[in-house]
C-alpha atoms as a PDB file:
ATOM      1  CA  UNK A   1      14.628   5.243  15.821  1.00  0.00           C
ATOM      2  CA  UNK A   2      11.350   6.120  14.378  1.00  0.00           C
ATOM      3  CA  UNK A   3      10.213   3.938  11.402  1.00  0.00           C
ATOM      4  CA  UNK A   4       8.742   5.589   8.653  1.00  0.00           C
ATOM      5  CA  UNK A   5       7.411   4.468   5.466  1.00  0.00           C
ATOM      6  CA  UNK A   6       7.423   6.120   1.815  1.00  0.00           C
ATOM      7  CA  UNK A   7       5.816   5.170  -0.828  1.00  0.00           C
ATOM      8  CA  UNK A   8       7.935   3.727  -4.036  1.00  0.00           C
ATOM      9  CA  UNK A   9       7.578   1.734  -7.089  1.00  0.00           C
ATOM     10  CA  UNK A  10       6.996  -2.176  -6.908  1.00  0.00           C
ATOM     11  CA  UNK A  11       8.589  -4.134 -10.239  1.00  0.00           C
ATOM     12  CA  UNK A  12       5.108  -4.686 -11.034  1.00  0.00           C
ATOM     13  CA  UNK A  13       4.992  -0.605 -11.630  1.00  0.00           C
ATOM     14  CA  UNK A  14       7.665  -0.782 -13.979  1.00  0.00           C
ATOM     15  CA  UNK A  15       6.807  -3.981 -15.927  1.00  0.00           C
ATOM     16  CA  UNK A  16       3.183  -2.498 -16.622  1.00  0.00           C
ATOM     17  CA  UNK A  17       4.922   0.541 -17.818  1.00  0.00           C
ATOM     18  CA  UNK A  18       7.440  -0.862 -20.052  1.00  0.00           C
ATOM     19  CA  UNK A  19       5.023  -3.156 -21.453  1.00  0.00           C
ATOM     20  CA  UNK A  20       2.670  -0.386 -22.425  1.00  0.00           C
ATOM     21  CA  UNK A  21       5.888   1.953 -23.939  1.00  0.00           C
ATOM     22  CA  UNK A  22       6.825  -1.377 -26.496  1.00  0.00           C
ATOM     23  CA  UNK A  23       3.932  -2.208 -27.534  1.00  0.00           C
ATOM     24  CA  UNK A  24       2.935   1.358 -28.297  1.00  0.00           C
ATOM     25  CA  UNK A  25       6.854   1.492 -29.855  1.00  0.00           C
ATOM     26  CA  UNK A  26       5.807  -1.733 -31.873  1.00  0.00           C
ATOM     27  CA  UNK A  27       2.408  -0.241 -33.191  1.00  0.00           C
ATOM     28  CA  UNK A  28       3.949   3.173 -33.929  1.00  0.00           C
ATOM     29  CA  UNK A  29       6.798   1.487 -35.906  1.00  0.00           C
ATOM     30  CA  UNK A  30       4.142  -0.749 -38.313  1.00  0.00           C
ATOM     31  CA  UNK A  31       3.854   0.444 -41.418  1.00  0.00           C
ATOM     32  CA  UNK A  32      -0.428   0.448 -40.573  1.00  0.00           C
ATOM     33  CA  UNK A  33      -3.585   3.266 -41.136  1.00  0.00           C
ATOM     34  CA  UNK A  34      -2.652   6.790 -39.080  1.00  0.00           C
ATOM     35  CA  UNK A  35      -5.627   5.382 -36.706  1.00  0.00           C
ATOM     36  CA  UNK A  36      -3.209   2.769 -35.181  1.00  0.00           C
ATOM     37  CA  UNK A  37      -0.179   5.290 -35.014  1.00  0.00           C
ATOM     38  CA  UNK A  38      -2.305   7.349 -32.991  1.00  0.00           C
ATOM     39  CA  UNK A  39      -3.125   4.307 -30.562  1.00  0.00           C
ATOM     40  CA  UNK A  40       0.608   3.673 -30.369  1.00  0.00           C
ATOM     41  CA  UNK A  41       1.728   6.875 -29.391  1.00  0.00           C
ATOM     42  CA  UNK A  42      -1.292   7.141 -26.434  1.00  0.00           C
ATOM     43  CA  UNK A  43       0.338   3.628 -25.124  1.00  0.00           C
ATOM     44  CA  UNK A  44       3.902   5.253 -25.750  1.00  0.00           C
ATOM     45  CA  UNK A  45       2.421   8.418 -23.461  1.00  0.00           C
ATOM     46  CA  UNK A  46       0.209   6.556 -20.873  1.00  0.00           C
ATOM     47  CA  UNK A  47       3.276   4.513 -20.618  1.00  0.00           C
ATOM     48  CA  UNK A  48       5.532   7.036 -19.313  1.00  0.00           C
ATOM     49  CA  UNK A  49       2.647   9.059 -17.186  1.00  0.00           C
ATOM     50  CA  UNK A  50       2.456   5.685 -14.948  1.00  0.00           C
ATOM     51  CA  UNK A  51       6.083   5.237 -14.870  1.00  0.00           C
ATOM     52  CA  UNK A  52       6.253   8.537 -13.520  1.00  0.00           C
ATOM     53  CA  UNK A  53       3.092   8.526 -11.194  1.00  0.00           C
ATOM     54  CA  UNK A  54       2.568   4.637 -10.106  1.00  0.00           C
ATOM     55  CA  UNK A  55       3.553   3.929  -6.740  1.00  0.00           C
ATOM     56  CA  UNK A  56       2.209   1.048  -5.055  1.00  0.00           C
ATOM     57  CA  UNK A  57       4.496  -0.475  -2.783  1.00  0.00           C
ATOM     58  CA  UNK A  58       5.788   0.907   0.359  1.00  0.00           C
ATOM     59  CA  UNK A  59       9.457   1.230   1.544  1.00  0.00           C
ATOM     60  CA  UNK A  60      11.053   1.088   4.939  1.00  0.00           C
ATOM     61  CA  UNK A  61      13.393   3.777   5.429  1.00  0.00           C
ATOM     62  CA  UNK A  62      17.170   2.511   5.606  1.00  0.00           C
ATOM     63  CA  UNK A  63      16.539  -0.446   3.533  1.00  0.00           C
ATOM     64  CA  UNK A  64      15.209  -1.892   0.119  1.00  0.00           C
ATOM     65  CA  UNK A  65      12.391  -3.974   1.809  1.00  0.00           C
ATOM     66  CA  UNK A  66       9.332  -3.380  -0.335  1.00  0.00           C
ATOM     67  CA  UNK A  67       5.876  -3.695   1.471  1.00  0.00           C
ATOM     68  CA  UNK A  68       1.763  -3.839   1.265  1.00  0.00           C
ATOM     69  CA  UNK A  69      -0.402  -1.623   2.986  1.00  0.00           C
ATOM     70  CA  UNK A  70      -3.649  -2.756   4.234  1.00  0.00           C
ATOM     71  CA  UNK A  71      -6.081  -0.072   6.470  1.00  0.00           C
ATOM     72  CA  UNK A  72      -8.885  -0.995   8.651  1.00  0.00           C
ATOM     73  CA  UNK A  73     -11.438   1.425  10.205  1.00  0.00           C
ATOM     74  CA  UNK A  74     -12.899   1.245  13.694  1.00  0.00           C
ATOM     75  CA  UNK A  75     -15.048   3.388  15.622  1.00  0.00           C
ATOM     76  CA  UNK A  76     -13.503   6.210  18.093  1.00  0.00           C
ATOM     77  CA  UNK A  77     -15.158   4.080  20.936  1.00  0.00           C
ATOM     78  CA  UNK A  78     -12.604   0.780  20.504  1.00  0.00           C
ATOM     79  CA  UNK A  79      -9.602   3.257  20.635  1.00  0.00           C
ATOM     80  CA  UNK A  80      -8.439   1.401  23.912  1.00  0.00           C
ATOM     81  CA  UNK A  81      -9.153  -1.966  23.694  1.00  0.00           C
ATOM     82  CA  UNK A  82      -7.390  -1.911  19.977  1.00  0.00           C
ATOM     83  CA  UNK A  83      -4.112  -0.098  21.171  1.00  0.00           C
ATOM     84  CA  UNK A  84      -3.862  -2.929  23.602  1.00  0.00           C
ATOM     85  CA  UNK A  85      -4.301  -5.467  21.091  1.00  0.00           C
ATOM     86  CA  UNK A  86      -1.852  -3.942  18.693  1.00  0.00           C
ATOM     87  CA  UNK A  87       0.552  -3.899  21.419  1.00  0.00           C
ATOM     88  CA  UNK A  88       0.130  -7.332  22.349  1.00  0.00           C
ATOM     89  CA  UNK A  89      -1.487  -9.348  19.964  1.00  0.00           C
ATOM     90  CA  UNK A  90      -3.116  -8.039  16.662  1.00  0.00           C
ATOM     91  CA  UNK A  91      -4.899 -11.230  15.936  1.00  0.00           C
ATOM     92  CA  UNK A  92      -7.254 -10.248  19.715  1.00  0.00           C
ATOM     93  CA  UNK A  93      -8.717  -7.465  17.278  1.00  0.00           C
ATOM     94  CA  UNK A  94     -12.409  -7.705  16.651  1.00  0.00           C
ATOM     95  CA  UNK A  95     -13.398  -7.313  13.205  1.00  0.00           C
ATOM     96  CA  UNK A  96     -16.753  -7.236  14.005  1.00  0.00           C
ATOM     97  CA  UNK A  97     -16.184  -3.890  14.632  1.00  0.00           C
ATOM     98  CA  UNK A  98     -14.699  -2.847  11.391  1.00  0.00           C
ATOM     99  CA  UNK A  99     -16.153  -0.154   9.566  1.00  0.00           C
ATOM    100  CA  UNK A 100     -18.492   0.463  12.288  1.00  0.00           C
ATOM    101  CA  UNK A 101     -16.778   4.214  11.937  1.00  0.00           C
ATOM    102  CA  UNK A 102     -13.878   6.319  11.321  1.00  0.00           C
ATOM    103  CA  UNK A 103     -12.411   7.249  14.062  1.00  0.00           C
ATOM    104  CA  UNK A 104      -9.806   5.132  14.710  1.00  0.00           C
ATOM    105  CA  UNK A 105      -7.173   3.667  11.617  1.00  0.00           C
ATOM    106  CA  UNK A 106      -5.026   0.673  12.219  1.00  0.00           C
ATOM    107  CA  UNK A 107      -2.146   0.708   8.987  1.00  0.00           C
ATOM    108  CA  UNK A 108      -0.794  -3.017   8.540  1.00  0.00           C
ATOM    109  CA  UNK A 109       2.667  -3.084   6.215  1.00  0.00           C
ATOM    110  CA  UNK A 110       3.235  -6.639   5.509  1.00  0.00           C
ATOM    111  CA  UNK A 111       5.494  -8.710   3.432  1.00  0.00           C
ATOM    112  CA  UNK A 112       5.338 -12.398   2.878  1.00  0.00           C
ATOM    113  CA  UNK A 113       8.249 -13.122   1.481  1.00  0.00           C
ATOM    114  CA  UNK A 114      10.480 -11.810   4.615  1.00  0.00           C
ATOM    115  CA  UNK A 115       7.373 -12.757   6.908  1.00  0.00           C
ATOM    116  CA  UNK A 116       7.302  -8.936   8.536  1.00  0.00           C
ATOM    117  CA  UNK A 117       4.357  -7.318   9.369  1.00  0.00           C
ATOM    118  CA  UNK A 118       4.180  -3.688  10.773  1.00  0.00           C
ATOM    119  CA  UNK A 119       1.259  -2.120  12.603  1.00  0.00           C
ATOM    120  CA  UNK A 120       0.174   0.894  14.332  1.00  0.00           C
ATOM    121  CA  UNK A 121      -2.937   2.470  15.533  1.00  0.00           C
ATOM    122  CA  UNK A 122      -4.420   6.585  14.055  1.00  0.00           C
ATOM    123  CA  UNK A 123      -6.599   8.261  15.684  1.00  0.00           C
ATOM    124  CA  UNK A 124      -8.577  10.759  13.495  1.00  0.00           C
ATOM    125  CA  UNK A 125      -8.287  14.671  14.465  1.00  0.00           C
ATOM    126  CA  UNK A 126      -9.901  17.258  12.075  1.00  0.00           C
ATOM    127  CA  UNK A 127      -8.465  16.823   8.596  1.00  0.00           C
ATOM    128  CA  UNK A 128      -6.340  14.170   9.758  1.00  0.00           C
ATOM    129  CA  UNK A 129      -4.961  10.707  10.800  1.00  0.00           C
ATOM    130  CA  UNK A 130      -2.175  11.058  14.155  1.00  0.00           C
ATOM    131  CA  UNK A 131      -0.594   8.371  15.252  1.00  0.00           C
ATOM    132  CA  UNK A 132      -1.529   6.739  18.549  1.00  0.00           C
ATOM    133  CA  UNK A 133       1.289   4.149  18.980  1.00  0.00           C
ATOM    134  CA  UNK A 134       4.315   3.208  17.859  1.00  0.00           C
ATOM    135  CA  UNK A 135       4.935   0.759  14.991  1.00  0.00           C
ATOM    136  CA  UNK A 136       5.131  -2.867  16.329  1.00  0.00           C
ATOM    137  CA  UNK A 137       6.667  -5.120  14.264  1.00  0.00           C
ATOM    138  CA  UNK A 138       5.422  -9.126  14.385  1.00  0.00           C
ATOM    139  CA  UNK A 139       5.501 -12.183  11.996  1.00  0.00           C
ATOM    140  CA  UNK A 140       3.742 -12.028   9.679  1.00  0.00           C
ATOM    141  CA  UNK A 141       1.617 -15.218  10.913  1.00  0.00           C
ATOM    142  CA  UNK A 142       0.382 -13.047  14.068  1.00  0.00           C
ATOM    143  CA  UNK A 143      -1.219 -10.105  11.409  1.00  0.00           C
ATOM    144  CA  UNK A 144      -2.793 -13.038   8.697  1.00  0.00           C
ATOM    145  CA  UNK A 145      -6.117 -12.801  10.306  1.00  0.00           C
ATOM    146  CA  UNK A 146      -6.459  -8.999   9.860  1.00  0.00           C
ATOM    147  CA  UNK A 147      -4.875  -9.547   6.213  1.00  0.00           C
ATOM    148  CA  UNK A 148      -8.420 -11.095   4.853  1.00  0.00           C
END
């Protein structure tokens, strides 16, 4: 089974929202100058555009698992020696490398709390990223050195 990831809304997302929605609720509802009404109803608005557009966290397919996405860049040259590392050990990586070019994406999904980490290697062809290797899924203390 292939894992894929989509992107969905963290409860961070949805408290931001909410929060912005009240207290333009609260300002709107005060008897105050039209200026502030104004203000209130731009919170109420902006409010509901981010609970309808913010998406931050990512989501395993199949389950409710809510995780971070961190990218790295390499150069096109390190393609082999960091598939092997991803498929052995993703802390072997050499960051010294990183952003040396844009050739080659590694995508990290990680969550503390369960202590999962996800990885796989892109390779870039014209107008986009394809995926070199599988994801490999470690702990999430094997993946903390690429996480700075």
């Amino acid at each position: 089974m292939e894992k894929e990831f989509s992107r969905g809304r963290s409860a961070q997302d949805i408290i931001i929202s909410l929060i912005l929605v009240v207290f333009g609720a609260i300002l709107v509802a005060m008897p105050t100058s039209q200026s502030v009404n104004i203000l209130g109803f731009f919170m109420i608005f902006a409010g509901l555009i981010l609970l309808f557009v913010l998406r931050t966290c990512y989501k395993l397919d199949g389950t409710k698992e809510t995780f971070k996405k961190k990218e790295i860049y390499f150069a096109q040259s390190k393609r082999d020696s960091t598939a092997a590392a991803i498929a052995s050990d993703p802390a072997a990586i050499d960051l010294a490398d990183e952003n040396k070019g844009n050739g080659l994406r590694v995508d990290i999904f990680y969550n503390r709390k369960s202590g999962k980490a996800y990885c796989r290697l892109f390779e870039y062809v014209p107008y986009r990223y394809e995926p070199c290797t599988p994801y490999y899924e470690y702990p999430i203390e094997k993946v903390e050195k690429l996480l700075k």
